[in-house]
Protein backbone atom coordinates (compact mmCIF):
# COMPACT_ATOMS: atom_id res chain seq x y z
CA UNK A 1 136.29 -189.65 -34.32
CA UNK A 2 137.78 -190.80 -37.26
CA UNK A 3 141.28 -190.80 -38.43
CA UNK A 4 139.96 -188.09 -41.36
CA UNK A 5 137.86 -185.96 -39.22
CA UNK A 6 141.27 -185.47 -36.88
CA UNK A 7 142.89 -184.71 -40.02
CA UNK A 8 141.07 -182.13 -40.63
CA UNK A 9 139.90 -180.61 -37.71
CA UNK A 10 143.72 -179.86 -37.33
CA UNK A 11 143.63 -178.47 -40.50
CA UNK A 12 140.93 -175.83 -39.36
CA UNK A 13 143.38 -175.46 -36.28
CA UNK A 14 146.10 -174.77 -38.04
CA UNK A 15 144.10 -172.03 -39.64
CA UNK A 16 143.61 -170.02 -36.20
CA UNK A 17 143.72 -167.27 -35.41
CA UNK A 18 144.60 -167.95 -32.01
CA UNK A 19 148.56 -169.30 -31.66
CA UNK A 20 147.68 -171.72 -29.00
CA UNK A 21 145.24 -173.56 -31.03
CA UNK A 22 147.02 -173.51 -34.21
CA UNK A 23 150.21 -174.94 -31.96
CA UNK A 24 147.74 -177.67 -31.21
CA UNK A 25 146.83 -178.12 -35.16
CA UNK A 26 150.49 -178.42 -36.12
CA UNK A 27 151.48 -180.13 -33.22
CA UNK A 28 148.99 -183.25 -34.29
CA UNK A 29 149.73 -182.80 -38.75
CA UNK A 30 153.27 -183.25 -37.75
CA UNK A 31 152.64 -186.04 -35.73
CA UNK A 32 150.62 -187.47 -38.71
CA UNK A 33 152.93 -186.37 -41.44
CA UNK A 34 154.82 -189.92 -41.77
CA UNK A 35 151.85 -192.10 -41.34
CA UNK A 36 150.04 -194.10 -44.35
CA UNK A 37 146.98 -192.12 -45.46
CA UNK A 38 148.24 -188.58 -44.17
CA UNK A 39 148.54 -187.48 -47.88
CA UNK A 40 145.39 -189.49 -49.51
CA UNK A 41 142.99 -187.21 -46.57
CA UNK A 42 144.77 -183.96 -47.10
CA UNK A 43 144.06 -185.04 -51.53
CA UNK A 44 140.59 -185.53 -50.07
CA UNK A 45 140.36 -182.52 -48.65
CA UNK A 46 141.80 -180.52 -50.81
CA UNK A 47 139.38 -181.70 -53.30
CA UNK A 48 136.34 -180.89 -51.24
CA UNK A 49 134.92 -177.62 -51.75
CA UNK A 50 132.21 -177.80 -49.23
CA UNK A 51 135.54 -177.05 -46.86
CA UNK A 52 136.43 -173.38 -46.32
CA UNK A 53 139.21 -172.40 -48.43
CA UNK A 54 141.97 -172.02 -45.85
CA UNK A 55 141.42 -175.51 -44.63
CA UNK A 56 141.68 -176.57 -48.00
CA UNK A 57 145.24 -174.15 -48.57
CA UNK A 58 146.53 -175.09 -45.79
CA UNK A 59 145.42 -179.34 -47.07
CA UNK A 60 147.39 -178.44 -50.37
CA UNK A 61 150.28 -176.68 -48.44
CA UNK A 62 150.81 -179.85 -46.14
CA UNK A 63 150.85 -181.99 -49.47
CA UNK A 64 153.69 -180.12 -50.87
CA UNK A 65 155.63 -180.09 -47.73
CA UNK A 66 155.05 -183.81 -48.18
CA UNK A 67 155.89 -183.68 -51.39
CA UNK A 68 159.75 -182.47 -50.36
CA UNK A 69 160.09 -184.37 -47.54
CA UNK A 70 158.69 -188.25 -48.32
CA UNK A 71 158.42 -188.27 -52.29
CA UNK A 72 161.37 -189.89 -53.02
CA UNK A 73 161.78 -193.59 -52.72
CA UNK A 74 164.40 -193.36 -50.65
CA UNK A 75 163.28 -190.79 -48.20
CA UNK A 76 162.85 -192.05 -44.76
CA UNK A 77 158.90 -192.55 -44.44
CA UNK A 78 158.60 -192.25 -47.80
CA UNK A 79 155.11 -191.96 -48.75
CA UNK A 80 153.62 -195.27 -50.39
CA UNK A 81 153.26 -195.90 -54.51
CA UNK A 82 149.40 -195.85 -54.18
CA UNK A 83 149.01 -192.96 -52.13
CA UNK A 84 150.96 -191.24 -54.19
CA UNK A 85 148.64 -192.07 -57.41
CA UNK A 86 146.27 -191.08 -55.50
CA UNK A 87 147.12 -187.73 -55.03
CA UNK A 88 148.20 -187.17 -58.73
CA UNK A 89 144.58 -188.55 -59.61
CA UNK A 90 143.23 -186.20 -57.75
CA UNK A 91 145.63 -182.94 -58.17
CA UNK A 92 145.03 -183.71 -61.86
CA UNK A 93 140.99 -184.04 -60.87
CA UNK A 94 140.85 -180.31 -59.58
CA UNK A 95 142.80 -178.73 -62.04
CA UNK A 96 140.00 -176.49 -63.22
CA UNK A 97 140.39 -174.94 -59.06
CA UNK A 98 138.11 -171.53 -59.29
CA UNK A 99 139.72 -170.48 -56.54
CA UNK A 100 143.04 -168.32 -56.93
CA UNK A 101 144.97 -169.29 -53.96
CA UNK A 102 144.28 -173.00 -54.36
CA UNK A 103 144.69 -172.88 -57.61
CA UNK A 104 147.97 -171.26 -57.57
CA UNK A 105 149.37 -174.07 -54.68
CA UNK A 106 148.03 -176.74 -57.11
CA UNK A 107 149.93 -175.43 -59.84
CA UNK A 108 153.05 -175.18 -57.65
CA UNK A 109 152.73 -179.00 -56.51
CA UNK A 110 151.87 -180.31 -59.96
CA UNK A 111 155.01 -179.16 -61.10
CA UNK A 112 156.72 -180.52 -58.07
CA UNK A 113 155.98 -183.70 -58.55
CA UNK A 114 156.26 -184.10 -62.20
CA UNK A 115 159.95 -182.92 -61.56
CA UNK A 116 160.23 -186.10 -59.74
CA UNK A 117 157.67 -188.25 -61.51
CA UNK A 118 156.81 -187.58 -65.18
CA UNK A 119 157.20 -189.38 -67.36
CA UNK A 120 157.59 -192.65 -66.03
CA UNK A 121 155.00 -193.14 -63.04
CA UNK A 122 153.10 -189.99 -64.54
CA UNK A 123 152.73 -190.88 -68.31
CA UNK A 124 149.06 -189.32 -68.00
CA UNK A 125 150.02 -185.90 -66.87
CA UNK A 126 151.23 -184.18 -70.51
CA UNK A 127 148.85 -185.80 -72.51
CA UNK A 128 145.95 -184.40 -69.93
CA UNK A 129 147.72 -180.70 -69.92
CA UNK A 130 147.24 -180.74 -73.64
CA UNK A 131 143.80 -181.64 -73.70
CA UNK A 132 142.86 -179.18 -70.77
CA UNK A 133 144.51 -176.87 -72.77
CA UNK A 134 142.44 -177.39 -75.72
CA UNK A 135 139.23 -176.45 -73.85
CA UNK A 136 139.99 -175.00 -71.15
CA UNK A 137 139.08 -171.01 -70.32
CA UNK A 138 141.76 -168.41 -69.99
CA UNK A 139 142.63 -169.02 -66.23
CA UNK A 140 143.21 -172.63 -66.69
CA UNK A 141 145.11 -172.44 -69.86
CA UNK A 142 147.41 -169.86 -68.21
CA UNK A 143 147.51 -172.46 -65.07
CA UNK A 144 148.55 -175.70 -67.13
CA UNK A 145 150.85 -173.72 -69.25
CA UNK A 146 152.68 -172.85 -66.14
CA UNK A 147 153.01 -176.15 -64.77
CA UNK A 148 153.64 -177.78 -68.19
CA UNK A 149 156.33 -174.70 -68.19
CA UNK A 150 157.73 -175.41 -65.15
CA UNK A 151 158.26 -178.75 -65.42
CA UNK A 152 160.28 -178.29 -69.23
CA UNK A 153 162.25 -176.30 -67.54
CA UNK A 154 163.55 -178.55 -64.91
CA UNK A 155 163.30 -181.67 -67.15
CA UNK A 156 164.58 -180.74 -70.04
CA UNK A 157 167.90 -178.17 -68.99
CA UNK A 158 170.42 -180.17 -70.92
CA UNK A 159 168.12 -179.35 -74.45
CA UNK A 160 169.59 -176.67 -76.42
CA UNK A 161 166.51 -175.04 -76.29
CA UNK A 162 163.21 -174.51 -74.43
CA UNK A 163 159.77 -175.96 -74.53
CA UNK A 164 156.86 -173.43 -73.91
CA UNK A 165 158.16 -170.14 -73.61
């Protein structure tokens, strides 16, 4: 089996039911948390919809955990520059999520790590909220402005005023 398919067979652990198999799920995504090409599979899946949707929650869920733990530079196994493109490339790739509970993680993580990396190693990500926004339905719109609302809010404090509310 392949480094991936462990990945995310733990992931469908994790989502059981039964405690002793979902210790076993855990057990192995913590052991994987601080290797190279944790976060790049759990992007992967997140992005795959053929995937039930808690495997894919719980995929987006891990990432954010991640996300507070490694992101930094300085973190101790901090999670490599290219894996970390990756996953914006792809969080930023399923941003028009259909479905409400990974949609609403997305959002969460987006603004996460634009707190940390926008604008300098995430130039892309306001310019691509603005055009979503342009044509995007109601649910997205409300989505983006939320993350774009988010992150204003933590980046821009010392302003005398507010962007987007």
């Amino acid at each position: 089996m392949t480094a991936e398919r462990n990945i995310v067979e733990a992931l469908v652990f994790a989502c059981s039911q039964d405690p002793e198999v979902l210790k076993v799920g855990e057990n192995y995504l913590k052991e994987c948390e601080t290797q190279p090409g944790f976060y790049t599979t759990l992007a992967k899946v997140l992005a795959d919809r053929s995937l039930d949707v808690p495997v894919r929650w719980m995929a987006i869920t891990y990432i954010k955990n991640g996300v507070d733990r490694y992101w930094r530079p300085g973190a101790p196994h901090a999670i490599d520059e290219d894996e970390k493109a990756f996953v914006r490339r792809t969080l930023l790739g399923n941003v028009e999520e259909r479905v409400q509970q990974v949609s609403a993680q997305l959002v969460a993580l987006i603004s996460r790590i634009a707190r940390t990396d926008c604008p300098d190693k995430w130039p892309e990500l306001l310019p691509f909220l603005a055009q979503v926004g342009r044509k995007a339905d109601a649910r997205v719109l409300s989505h983006t402005h939320k993350a774009a609302r988010v992150y204003s809010q933590n980046k821009f404090k010392a302003l005398p005023f507010r962007i987007l509310d």
